[in-house]
N, C-alpha and C. Protein backbone atom coordinates (compact mmCIF):
# COMPACT_ATOMS: atom_id res chain seq x y z
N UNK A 1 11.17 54.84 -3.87
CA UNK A 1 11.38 53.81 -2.87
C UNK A 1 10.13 52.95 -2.72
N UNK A 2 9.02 53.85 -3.00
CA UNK A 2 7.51 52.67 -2.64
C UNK A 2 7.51 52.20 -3.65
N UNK A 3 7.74 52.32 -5.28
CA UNK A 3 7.91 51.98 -5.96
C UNK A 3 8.24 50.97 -6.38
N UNK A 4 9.77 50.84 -5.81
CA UNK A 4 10.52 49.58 -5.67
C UNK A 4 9.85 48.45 -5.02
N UNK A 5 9.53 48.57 -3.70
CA UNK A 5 9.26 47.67 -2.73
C UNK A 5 7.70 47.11 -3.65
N UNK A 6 6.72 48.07 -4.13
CA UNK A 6 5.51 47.52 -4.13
C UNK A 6 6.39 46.27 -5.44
N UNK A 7 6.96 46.76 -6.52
CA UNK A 7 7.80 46.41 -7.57
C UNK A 7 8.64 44.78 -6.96
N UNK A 8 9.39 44.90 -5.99
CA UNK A 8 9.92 43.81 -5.50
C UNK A 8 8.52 42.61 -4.85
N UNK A 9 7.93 43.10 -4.14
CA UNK A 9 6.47 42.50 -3.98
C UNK A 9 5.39 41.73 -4.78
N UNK A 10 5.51 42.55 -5.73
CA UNK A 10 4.74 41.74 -6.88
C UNK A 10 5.70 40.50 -7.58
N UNK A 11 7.07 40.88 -7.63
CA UNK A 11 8.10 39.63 -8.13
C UNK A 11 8.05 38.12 -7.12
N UNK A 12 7.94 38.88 -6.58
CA UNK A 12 7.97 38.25 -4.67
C UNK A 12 6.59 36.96 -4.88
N UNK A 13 5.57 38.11 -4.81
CA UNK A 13 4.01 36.83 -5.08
C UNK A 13 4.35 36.51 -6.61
N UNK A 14 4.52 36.87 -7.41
CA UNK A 14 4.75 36.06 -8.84
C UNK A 14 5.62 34.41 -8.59
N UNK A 15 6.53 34.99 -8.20
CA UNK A 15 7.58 33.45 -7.91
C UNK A 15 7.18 32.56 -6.79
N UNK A 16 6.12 33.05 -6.15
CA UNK A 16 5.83 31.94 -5.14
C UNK A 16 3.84 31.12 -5.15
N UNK A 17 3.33 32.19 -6.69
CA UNK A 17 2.47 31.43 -7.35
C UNK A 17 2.85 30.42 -8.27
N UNK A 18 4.29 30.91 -9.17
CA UNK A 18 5.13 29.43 -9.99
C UNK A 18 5.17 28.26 -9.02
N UNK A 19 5.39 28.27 -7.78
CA UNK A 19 6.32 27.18 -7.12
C UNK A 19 5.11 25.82 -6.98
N UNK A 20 5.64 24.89 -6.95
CA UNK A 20 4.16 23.72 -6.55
C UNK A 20 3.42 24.20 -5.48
N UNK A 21 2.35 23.35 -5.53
CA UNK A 21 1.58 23.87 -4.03
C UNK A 21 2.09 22.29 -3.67
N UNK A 22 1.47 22.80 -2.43
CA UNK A 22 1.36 21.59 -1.31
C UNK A 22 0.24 21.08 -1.30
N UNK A 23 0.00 19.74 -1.27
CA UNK A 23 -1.43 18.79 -1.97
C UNK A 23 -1.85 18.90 0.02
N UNK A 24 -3.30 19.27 -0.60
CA UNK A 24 -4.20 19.39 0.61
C UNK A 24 -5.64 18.52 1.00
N UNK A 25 -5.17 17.16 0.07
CA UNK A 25 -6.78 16.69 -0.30
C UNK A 25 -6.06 15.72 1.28
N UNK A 26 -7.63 15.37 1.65
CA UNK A 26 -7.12 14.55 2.55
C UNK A 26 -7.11 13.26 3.04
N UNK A 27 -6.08 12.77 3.99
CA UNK A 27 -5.57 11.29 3.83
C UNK A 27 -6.71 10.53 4.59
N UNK A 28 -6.67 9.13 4.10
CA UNK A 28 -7.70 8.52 4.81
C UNK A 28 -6.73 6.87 5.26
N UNK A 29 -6.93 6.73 6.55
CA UNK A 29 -6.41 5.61 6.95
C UNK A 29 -7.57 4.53 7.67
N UNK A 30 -7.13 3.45 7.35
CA UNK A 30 -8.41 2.70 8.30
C UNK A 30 -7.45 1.27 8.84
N UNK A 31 -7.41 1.09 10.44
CA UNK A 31 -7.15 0.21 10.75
C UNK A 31 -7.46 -0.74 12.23
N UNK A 32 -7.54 -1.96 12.29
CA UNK A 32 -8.54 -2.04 12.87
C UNK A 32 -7.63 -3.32 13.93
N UNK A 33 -6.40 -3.12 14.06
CA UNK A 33 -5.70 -3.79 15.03
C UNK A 33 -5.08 -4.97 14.57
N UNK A 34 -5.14 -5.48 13.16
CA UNK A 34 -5.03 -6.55 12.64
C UNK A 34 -4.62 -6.18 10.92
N UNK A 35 -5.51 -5.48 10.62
CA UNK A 35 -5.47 -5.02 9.09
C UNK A 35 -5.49 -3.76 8.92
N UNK A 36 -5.00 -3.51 7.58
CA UNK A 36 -5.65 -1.92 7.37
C UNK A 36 -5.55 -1.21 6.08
N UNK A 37 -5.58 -0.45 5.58
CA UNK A 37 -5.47 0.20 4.57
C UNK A 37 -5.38 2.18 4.48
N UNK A 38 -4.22 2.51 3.88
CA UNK A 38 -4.09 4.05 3.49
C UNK A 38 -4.33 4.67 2.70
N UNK A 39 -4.51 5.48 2.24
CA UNK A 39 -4.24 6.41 0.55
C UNK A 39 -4.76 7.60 0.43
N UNK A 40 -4.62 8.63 -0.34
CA UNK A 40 -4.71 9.87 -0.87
C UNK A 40 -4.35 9.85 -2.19
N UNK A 41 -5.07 10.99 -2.62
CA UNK A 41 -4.79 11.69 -4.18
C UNK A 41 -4.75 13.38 -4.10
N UNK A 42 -3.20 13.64 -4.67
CA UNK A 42 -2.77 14.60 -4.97
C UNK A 42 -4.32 15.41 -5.35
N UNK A 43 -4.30 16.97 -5.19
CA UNK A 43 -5.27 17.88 -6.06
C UNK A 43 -5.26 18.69 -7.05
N UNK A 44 -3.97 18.05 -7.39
CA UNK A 44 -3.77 18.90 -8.96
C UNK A 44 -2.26 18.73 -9.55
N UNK A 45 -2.36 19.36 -10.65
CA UNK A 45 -0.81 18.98 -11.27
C UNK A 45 0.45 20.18 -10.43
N UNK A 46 1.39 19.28 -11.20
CA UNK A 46 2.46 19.94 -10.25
C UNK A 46 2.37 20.01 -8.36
N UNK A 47 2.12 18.84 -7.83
CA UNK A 47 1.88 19.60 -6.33
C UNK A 47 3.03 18.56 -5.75
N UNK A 48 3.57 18.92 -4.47
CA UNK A 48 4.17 18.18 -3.57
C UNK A 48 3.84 18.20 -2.35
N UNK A 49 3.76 16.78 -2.11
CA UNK A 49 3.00 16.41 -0.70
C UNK A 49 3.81 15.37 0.33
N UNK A 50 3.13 15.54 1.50
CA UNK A 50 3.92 14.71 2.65
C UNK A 50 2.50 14.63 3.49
N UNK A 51 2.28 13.21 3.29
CA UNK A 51 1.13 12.79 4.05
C UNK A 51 1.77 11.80 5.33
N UNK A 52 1.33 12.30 6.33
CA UNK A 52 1.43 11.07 7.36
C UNK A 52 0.58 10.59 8.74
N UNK A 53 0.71 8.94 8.33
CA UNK A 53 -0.70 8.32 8.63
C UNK A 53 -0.12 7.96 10.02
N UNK A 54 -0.59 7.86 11.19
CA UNK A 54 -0.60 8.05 12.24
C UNK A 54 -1.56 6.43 12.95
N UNK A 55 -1.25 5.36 13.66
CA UNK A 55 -1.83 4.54 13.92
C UNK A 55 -1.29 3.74 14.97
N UNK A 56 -1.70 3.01 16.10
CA UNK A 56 -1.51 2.16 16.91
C UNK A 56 -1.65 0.82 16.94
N UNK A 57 -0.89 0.12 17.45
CA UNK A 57 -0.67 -1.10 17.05
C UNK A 57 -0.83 -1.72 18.72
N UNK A 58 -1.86 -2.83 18.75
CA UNK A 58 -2.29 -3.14 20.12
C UNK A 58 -1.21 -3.63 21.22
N UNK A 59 -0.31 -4.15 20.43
CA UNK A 59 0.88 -5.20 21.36
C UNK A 59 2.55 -4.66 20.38
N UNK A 60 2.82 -5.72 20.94
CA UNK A 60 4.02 -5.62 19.81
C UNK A 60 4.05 -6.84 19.11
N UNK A 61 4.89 -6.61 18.10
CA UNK A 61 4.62 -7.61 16.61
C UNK A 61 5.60 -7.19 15.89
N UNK A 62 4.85 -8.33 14.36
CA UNK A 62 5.35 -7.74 13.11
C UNK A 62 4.51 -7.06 12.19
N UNK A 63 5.12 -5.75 12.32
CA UNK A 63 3.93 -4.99 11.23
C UNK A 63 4.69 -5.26 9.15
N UNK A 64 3.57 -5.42 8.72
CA UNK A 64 4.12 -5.34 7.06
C UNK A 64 3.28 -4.35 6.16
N UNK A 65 4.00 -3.54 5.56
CA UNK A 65 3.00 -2.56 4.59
C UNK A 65 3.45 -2.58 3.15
N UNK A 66 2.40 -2.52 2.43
CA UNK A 66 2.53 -2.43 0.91
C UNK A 66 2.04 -1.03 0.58
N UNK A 67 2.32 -0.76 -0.31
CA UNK A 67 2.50 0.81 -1.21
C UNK A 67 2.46 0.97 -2.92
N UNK A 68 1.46 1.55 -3.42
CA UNK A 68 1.28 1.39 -4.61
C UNK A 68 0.46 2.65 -5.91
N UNK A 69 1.17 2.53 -6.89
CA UNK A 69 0.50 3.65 -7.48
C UNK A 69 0.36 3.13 -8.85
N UNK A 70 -0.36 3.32 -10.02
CA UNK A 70 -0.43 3.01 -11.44
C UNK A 70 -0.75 4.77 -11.74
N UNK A 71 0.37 4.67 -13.03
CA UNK A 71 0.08 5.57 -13.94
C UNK A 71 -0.06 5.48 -15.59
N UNK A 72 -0.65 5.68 -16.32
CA UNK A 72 -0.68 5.53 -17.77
C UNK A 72 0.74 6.06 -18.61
N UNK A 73 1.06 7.55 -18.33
CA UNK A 73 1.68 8.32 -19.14
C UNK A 73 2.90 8.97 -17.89
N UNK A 74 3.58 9.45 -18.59
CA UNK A 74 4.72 9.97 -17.62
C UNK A 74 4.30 11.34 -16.83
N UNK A 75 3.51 12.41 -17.48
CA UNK A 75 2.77 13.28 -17.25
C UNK A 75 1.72 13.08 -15.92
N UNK A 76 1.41 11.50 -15.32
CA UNK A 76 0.58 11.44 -14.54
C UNK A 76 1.61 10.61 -13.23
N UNK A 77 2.84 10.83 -13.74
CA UNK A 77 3.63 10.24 -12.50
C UNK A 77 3.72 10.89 -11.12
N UNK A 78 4.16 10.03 -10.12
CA UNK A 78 4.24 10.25 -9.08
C UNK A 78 5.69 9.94 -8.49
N UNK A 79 6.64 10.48 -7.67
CA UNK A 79 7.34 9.99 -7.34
C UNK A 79 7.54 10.28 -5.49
N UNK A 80 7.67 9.05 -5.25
CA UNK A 80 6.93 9.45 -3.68
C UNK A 80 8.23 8.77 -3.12
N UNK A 81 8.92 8.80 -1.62
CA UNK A 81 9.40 7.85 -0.75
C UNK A 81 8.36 7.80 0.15
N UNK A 82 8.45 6.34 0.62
CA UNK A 82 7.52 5.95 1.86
C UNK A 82 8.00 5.40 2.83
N UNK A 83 8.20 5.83 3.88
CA UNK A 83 8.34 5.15 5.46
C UNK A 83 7.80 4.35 6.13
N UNK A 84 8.53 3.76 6.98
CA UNK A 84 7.47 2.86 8.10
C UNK A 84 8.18 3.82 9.38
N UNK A 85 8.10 4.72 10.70
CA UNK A 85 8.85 4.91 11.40
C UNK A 85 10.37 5.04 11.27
N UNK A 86 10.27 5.93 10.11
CA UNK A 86 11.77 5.81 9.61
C UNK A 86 12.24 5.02 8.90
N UNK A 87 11.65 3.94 8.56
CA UNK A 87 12.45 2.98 7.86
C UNK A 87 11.85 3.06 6.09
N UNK A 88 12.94 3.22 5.08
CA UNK A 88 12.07 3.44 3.81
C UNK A 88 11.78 1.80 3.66
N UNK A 89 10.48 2.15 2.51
CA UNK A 89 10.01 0.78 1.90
C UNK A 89 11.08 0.63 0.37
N UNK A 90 10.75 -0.55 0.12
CA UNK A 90 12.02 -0.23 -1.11
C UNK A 90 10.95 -1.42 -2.44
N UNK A 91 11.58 -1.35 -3.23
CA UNK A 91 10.18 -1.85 -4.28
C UNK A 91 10.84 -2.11 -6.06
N UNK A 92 9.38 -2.37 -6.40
CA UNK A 92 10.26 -2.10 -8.08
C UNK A 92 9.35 -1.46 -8.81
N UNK A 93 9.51 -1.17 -9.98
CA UNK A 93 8.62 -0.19 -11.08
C UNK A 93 8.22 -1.58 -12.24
N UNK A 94 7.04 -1.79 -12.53
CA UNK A 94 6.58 -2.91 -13.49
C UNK A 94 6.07 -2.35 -14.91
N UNK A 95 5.89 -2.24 -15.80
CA UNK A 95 5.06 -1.72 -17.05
C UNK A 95 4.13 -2.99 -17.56
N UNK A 96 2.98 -2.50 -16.65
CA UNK A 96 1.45 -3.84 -17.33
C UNK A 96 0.87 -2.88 -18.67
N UNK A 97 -0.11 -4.22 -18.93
CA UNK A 97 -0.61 -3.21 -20.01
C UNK A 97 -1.67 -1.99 -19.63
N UNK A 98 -1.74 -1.47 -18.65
CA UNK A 98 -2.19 -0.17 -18.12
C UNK A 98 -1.55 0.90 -17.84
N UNK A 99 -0.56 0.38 -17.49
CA UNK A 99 0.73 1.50 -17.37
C UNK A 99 1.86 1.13 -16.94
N UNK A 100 2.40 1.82 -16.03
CA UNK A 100 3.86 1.82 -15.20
C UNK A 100 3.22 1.73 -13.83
N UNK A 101 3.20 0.32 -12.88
CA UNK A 101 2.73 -0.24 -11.98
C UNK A 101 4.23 0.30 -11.00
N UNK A 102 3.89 1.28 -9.38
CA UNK A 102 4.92 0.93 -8.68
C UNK A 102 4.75 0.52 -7.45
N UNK A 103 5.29 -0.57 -7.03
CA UNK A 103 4.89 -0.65 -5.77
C UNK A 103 5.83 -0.75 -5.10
N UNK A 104 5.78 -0.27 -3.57
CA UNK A 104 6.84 -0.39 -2.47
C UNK A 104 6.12 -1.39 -1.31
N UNK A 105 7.26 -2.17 -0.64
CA UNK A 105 6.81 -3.40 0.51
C UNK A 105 8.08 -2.96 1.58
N UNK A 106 7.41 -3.59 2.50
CA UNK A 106 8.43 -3.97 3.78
C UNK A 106 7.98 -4.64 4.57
N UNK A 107 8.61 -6.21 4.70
CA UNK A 107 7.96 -6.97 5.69
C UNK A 107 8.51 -7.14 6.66
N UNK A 108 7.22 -8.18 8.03
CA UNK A 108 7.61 -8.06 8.70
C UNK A 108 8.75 -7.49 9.78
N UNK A 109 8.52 -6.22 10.22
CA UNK A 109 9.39 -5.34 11.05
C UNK A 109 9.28 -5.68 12.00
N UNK A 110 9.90 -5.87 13.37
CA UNK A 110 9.41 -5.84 14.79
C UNK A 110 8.92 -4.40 15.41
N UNK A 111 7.92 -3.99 15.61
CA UNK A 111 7.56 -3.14 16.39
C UNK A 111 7.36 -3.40 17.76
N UNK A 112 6.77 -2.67 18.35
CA UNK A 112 6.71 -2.26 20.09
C UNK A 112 5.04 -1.89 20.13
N UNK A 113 4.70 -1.81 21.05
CA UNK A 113 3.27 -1.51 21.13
C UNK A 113 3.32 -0.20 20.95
N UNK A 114 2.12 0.17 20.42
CA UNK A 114 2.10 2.06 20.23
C UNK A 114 1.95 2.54 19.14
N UNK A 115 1.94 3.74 19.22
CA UNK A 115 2.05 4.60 18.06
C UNK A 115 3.01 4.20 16.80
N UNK A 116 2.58 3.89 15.82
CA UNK A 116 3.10 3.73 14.65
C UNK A 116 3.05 4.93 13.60
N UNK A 117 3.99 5.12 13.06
CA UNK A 117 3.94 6.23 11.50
C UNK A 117 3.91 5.90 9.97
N UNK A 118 3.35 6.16 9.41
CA UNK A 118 3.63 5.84 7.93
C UNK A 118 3.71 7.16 7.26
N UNK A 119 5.05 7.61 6.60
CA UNK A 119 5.21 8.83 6.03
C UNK A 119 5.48 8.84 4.47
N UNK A 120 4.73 9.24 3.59
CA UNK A 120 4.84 9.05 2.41
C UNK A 120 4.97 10.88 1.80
N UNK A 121 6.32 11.04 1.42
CA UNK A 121 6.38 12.32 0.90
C UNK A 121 6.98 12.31 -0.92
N UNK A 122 6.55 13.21 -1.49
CA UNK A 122 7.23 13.41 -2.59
C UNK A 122 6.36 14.67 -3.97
N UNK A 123 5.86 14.44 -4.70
CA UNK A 123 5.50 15.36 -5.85
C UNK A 123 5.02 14.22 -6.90
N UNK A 124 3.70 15.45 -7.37
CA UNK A 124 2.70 14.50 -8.29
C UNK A 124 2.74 15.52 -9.90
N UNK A 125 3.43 14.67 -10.83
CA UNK A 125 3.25 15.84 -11.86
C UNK A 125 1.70 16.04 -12.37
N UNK A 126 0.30 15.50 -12.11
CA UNK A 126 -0.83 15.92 -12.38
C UNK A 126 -1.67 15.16 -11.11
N UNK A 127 -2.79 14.96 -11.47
CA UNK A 127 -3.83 14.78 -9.94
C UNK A 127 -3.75 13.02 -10.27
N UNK A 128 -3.38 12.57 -9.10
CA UNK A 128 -2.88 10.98 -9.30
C UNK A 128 -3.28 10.10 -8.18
N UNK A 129 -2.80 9.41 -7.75
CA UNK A 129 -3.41 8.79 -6.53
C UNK A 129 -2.80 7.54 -6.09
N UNK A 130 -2.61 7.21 -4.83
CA UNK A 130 -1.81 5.63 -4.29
C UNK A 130 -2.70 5.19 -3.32
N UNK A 131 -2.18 4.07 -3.05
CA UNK A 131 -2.98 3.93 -1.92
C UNK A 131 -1.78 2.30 -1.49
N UNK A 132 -2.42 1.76 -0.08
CA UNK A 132 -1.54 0.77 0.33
C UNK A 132 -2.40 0.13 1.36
N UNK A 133 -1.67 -1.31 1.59
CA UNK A 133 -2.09 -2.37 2.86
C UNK A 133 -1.10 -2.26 4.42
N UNK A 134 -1.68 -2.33 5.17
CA UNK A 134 -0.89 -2.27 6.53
C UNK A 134 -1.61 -3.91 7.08
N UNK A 135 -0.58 -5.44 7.72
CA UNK A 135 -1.04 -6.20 8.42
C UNK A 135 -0.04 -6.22 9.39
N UNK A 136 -0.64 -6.74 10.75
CA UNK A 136 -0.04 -6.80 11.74
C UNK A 136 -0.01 -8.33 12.69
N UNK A 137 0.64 -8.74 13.02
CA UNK A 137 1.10 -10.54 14.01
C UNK A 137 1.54 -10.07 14.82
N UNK A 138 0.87 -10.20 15.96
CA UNK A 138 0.94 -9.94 17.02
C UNK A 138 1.92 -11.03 17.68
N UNK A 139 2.99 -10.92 18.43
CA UNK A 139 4.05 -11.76 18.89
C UNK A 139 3.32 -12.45 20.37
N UNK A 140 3.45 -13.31 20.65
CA UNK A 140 2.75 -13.92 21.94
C UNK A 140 3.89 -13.55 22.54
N UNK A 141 3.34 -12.88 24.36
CA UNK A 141 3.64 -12.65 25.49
C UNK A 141 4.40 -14.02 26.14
N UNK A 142 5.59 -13.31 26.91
CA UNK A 142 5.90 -14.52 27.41
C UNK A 142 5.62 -15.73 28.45
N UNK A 143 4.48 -14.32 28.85
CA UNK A 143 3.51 -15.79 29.74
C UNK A 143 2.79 -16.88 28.72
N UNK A 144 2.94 -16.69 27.51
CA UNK A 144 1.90 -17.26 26.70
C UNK A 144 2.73 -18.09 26.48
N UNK A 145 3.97 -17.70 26.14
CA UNK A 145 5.43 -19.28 25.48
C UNK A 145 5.01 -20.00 26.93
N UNK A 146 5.53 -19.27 28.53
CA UNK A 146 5.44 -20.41 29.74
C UNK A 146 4.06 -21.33 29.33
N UNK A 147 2.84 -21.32 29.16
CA UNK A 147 1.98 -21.85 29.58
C UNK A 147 2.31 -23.36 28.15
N UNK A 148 2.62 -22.04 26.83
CA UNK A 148 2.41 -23.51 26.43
C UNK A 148 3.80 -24.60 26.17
N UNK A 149 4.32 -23.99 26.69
CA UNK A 149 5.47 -24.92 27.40
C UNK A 149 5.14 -25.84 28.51
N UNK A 150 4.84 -25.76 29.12
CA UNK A 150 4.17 -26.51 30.40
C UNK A 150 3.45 -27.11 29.27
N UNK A 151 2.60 -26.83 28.48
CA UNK A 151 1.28 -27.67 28.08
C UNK A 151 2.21 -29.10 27.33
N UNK A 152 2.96 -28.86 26.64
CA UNK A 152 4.24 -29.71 25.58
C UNK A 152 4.84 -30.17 26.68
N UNK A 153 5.41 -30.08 27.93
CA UNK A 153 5.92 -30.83 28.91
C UNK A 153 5.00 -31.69 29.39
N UNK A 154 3.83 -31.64 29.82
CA UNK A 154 2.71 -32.27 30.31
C UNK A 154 2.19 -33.44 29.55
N UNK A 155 2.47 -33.34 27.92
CA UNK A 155 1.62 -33.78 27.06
C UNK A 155 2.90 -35.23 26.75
N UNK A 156 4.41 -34.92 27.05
CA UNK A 156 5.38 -35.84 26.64
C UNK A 156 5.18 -36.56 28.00
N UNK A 157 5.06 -35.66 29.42
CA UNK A 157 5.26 -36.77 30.42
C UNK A 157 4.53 -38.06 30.47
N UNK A 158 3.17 -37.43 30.20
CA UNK A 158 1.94 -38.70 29.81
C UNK A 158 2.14 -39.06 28.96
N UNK A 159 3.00 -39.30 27.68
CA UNK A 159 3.41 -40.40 26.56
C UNK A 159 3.93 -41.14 27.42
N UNK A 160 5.30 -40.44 28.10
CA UNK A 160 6.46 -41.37 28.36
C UNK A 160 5.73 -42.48 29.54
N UNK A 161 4.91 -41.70 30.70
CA UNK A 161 4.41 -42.58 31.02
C UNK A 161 3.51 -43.54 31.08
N UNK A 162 2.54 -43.47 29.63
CA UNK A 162 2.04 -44.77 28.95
C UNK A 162 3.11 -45.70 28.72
N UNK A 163 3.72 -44.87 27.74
CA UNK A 163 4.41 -46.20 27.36
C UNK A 163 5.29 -47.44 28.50
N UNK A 164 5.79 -46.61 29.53
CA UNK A 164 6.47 -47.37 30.18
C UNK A 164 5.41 -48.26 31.30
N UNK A 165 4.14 -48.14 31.37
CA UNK A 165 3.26 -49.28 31.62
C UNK A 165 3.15 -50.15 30.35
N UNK A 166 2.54 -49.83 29.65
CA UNK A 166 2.56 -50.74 28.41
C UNK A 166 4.17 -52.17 28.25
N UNK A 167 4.99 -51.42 28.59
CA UNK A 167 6.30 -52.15 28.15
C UNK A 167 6.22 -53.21 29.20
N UNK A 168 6.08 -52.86 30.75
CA UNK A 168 5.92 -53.79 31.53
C UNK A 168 4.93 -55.09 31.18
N UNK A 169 3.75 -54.54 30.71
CA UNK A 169 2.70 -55.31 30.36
C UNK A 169 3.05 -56.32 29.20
N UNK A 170 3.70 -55.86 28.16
CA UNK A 170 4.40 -56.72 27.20
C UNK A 170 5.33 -57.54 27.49
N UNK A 171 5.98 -57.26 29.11
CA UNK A 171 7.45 -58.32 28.98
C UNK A 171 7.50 -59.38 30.14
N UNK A 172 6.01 -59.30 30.36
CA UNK A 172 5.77 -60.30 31.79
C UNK A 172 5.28 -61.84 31.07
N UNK A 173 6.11 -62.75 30.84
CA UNK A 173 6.02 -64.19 30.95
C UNK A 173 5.19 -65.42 31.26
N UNK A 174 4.26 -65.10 31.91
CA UNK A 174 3.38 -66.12 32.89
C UNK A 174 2.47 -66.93 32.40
């Protein structure tokens, strides 16, 4: 019976040293209310990872992010999905003369002020690396449309009322 179990145990850690690891190198985000930039690189072949970048956004807006990886050989591929808050990015696969170029976009989204996510999960068949752009447009407040509304009302009243001195001045006879 101990036999077995030590016997089942060792099968046990055998099949769960085969399996990928989980990539542990770590993510680096930088953003600075306006711009920004993400990325990581896998730590070895065979691994699968789920990195997610965590960031605030001052107001509400339109946030846009780009997503990108180059590989030479198929052996150094990556195949990742990437999120914005749930939403996937969607993209195309290019072949330059360096490799197989992929990049994923999504523009302009409306967000809310706050906490933002960027979740990029998937599996690296050797040690590889992406990285991406985050920009953000901040939507003007609606006290900001009132004022400059008033400013565009203000600016036609004083046309209209030049001109309608001027016209008098042109149609007097004497």
């Amino acid at each position: 019976m101990r036999a077995r179990s030590l016997a089942l145990t060792s099968v046990c850690a055998v099949a769960a040293m085969m399996l990928p690891a989980a990539a542990h190198a770590a993510t680096t985000i930088t953003f600075n209310g306006v711009s920004g930039t993400y990325a990581n690189t896998s730590p070895g072949p065979n691994t699968r990872f789920k990195d997610v970048f965590v960031f605030s956004t001052p107001s509400a807006g339109y946030l846009s992010l780009d997503w990108q990886t180059l590989y030479g050989a198929i052996l150094t591929n990556i195949k990742a999905s990437v999120s914005l808050n749930g939403i996937l990015l969607t993209g195309t696969d290019t072949v330059t003369p360096a490799g197989l170029l992929k990049t994923r976009s999504l523009n302009n989204v409306l967000v809310s002020a706050g906490t933002q996510t960027i979740t990029v999960a998937g599996s690296a068949m050797a040690r590889s690396s992406y990285s991406g752009t985050i920009s953000f447009a901040a939507v003007p407040e609606p006290a900001a449309w009132a004022l400059m509304t008033i400013g565009f009302g203000a600016v036609a009243f004083g046309l209209r009322r030049k001109s309608r001195h001027a016209v008098r001045a042109n149609l007097s006879f004497a």
